[in-house]
N, C-alpha and C. Protein backbone atom coordinates (compact mmCIF):
# COMPACT_ATOMS: atom_id res chain seq x y z
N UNK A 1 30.78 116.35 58.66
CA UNK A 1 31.98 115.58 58.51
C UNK A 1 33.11 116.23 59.31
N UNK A 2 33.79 115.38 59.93
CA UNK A 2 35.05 115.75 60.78
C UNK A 2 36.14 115.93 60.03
N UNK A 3 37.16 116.67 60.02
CA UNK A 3 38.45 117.16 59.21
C UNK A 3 39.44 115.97 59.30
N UNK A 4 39.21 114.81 60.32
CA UNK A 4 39.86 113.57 60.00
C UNK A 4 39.33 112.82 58.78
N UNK A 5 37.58 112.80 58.55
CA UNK A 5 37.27 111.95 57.30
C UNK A 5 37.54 112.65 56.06
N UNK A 6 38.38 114.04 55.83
CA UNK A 6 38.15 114.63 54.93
C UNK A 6 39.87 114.79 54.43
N UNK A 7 40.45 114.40 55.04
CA UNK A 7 41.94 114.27 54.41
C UNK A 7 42.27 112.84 54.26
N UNK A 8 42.86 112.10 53.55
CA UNK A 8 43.42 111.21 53.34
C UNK A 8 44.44 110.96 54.58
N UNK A 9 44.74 109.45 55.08
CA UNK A 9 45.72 109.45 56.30
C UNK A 9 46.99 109.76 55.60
N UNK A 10 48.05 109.76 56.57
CA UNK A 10 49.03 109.98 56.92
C UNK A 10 50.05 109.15 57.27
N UNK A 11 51.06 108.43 55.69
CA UNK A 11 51.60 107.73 56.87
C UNK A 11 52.73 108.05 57.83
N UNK A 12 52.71 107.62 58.97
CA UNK A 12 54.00 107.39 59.76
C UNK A 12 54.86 107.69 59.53
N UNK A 13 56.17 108.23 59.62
CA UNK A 13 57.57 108.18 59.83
C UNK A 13 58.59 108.49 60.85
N UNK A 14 59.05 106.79 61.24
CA UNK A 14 59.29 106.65 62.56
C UNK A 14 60.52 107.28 63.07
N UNK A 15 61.25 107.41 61.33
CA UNK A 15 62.56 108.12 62.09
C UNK A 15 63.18 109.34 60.40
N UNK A 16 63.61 110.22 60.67
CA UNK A 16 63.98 111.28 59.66
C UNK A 16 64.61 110.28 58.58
N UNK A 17 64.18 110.90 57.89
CA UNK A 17 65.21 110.38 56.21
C UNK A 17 67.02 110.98 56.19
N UNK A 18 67.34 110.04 56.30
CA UNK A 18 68.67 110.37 55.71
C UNK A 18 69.91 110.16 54.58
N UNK A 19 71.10 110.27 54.54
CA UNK A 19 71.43 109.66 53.04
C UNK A 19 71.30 107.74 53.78
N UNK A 20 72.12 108.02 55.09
CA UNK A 20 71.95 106.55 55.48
C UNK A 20 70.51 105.22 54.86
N UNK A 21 69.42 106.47 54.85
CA UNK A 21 68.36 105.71 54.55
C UNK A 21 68.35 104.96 53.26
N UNK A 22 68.94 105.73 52.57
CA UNK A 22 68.98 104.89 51.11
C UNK A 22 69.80 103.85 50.95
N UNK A 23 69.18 102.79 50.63
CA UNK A 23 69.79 101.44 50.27
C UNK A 23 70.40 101.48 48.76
N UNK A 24 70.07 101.72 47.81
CA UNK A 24 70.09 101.38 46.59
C UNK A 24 70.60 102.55 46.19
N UNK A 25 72.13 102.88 45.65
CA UNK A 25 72.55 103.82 44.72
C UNK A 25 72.73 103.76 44.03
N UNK A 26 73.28 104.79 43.06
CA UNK A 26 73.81 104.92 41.38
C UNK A 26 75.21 105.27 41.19
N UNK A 27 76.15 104.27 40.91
CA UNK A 27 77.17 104.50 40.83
C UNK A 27 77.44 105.33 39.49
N UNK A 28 78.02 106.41 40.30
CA UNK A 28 78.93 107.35 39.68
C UNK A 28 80.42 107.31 38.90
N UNK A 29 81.44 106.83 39.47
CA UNK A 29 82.86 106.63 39.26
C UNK A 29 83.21 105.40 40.07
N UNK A 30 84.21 105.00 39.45
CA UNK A 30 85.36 103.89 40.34
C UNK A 30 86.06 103.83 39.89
N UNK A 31 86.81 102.77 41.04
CA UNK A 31 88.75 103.21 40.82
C UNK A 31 89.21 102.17 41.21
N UNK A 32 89.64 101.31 40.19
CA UNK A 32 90.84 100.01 40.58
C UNK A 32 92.16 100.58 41.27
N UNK A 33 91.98 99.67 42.25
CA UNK A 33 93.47 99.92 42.61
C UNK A 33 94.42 98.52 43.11
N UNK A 34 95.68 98.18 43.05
CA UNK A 34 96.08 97.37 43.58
C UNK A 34 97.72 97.67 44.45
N UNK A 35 96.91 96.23 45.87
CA UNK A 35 98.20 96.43 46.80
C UNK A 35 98.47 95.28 46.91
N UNK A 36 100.25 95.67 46.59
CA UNK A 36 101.25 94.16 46.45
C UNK A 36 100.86 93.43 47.96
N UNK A 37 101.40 92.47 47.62
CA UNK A 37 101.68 91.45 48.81
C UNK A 37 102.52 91.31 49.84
N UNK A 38 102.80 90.26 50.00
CA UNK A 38 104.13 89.64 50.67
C UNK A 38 104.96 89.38 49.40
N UNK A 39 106.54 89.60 49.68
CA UNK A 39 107.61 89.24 48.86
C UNK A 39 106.78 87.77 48.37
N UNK A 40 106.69 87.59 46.75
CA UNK A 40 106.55 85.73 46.69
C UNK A 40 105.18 85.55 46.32
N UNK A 41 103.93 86.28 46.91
CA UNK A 41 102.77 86.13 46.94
C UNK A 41 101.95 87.33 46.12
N UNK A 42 100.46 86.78 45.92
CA UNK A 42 99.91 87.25 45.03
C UNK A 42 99.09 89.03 45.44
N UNK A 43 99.43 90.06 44.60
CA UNK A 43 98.94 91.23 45.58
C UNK A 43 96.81 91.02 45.53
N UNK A 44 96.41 91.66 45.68
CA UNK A 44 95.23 92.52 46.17
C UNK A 44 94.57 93.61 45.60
N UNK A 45 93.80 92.99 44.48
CA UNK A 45 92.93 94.63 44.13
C UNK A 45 91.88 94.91 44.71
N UNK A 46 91.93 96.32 45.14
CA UNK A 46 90.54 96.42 45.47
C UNK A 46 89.50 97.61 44.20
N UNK A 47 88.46 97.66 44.38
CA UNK A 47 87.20 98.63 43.37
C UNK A 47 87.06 99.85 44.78
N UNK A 48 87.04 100.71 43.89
CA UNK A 48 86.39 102.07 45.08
C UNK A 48 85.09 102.25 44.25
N UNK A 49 83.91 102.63 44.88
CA UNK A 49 82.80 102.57 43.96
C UNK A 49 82.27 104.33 44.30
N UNK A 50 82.24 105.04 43.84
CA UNK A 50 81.48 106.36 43.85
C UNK A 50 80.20 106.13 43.94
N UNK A 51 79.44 106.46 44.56
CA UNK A 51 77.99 106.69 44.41
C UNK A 51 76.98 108.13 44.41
N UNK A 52 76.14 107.94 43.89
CA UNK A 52 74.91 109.24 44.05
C UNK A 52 76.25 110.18 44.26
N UNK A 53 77.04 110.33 43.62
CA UNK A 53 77.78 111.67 43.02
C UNK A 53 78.81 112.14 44.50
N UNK A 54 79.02 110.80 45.15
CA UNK A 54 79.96 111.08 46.44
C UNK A 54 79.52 110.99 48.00
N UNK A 55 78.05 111.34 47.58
CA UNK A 55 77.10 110.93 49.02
C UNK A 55 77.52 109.76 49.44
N UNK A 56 78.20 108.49 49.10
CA UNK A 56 77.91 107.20 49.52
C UNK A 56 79.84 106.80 48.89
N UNK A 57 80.20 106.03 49.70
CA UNK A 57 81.84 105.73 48.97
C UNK A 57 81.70 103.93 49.54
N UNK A 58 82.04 102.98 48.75
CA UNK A 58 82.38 101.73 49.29
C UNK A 58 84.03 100.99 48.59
N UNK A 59 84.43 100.34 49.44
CA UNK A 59 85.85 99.57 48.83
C UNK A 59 85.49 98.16 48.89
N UNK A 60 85.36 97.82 47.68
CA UNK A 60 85.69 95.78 47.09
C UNK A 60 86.69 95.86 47.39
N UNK A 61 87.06 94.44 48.02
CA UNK A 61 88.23 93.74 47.73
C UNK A 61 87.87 92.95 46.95
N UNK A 62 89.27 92.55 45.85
CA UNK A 62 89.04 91.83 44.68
C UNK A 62 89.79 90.25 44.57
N UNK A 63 89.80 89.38 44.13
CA UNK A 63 90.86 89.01 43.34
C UNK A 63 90.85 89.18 41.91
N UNK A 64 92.20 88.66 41.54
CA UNK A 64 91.94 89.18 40.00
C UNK A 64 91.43 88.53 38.90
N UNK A 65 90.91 87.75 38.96
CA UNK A 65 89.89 86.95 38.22
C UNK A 65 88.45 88.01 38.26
N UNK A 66 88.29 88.38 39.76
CA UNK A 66 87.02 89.02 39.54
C UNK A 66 86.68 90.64 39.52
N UNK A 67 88.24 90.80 39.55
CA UNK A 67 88.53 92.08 38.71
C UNK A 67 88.66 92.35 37.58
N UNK A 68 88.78 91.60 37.14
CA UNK A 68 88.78 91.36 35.71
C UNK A 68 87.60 91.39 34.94
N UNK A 69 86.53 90.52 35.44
CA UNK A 69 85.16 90.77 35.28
C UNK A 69 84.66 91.67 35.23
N UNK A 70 84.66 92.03 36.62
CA UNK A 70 83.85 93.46 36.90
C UNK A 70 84.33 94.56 36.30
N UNK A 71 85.75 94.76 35.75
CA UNK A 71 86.34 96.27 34.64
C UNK A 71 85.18 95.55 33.33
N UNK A 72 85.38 94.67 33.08
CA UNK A 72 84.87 94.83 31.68
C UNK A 72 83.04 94.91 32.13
N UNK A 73 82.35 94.25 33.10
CA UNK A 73 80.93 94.66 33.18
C UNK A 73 80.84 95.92 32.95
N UNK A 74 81.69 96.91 34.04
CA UNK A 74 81.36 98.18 34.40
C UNK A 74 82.28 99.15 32.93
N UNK A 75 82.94 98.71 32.37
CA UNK A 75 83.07 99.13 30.98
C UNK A 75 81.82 99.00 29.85
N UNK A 76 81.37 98.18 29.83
CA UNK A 76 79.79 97.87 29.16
C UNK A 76 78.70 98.21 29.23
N UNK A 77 78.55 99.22 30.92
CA UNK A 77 77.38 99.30 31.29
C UNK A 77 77.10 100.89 31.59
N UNK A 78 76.07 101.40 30.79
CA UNK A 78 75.87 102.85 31.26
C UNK A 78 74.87 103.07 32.24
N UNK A 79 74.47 101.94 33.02
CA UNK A 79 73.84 102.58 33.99
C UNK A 79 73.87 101.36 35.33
N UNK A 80 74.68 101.52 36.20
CA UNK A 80 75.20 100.48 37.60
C UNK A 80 74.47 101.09 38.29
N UNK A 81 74.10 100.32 39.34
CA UNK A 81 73.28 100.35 40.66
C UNK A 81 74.37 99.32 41.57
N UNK A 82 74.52 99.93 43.26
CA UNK A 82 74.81 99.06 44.51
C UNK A 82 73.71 99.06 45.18
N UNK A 83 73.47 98.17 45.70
CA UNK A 83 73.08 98.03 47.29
C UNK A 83 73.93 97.96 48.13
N UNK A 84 73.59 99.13 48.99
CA UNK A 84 74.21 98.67 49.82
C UNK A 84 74.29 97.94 50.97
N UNK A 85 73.11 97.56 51.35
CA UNK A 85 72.62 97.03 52.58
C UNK A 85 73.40 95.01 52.03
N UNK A 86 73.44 95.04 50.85
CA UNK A 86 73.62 93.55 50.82
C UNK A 86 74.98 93.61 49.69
N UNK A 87 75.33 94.71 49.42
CA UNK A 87 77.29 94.53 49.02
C UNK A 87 76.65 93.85 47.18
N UNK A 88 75.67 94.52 46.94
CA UNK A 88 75.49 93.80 45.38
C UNK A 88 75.33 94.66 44.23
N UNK A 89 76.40 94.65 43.25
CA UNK A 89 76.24 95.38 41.93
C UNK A 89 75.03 95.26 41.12
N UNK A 90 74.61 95.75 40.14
CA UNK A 90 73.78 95.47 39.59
C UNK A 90 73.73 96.40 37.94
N UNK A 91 73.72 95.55 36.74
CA UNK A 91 74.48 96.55 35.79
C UNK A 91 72.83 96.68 35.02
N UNK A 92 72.26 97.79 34.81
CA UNK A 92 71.21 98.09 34.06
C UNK A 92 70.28 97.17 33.95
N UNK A 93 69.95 97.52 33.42
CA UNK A 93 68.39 96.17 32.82
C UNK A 93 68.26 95.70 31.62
N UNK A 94 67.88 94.69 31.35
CA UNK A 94 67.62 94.45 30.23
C UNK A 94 65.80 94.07 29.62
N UNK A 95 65.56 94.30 28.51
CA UNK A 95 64.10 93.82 28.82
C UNK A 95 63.92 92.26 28.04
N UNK A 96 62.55 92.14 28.20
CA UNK A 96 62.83 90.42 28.19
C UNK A 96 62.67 90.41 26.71
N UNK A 97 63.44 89.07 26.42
CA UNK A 97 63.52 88.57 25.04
C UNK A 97 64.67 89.75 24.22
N UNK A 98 65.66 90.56 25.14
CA UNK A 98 66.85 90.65 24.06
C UNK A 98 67.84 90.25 25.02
């Protein structure tokens, strides 16, 4: 037997791992913040989202309807996930039938 049939293959990796590589984090901390407007008009919140403990930082812009939401999801939830490749929260799991 040849020392190729005797190890299991190998796969590939076409390019180094980096933090870039990771799609999917664990949010750590966030931080509402809001910036006024124009004299007259409505201001601007945005979410700062912490991730994997600072490796990863993103800014929502909000309005406040859906800031509003999202304080109380992310008040409710002990365990958030982002993607980041597609800008999507994601608050824990639930299992089926509760």
């Amino acid at each position: 037997m040849s020392e190729s049939e005797q190890q299991p293959p190998i796969t590939p990796v076409t390019q180094p791992l980096t933090d870039d590589s990771f799609r999917v984090r664990q949010l750590s901390h966030y931080q509402f913040s809001w910036v006024a407007g124009p004299a007259g008009e409505e201001g601007t919140f945005t979410l700062q989202l912490v991730l994997d403990q600072g490796a990863w930082e993103e800014v929502l812009t909000l309005d406040a309807d859906d800031a509003e939401v999202l304080r109380g999801l992310l008040k409710g939830s002990a365990n958030v996930n982002y993607d980041v490749g597609r800008r999507v929260l994601m608050f824990g799991t639930t299992p089926v039938g509760s």
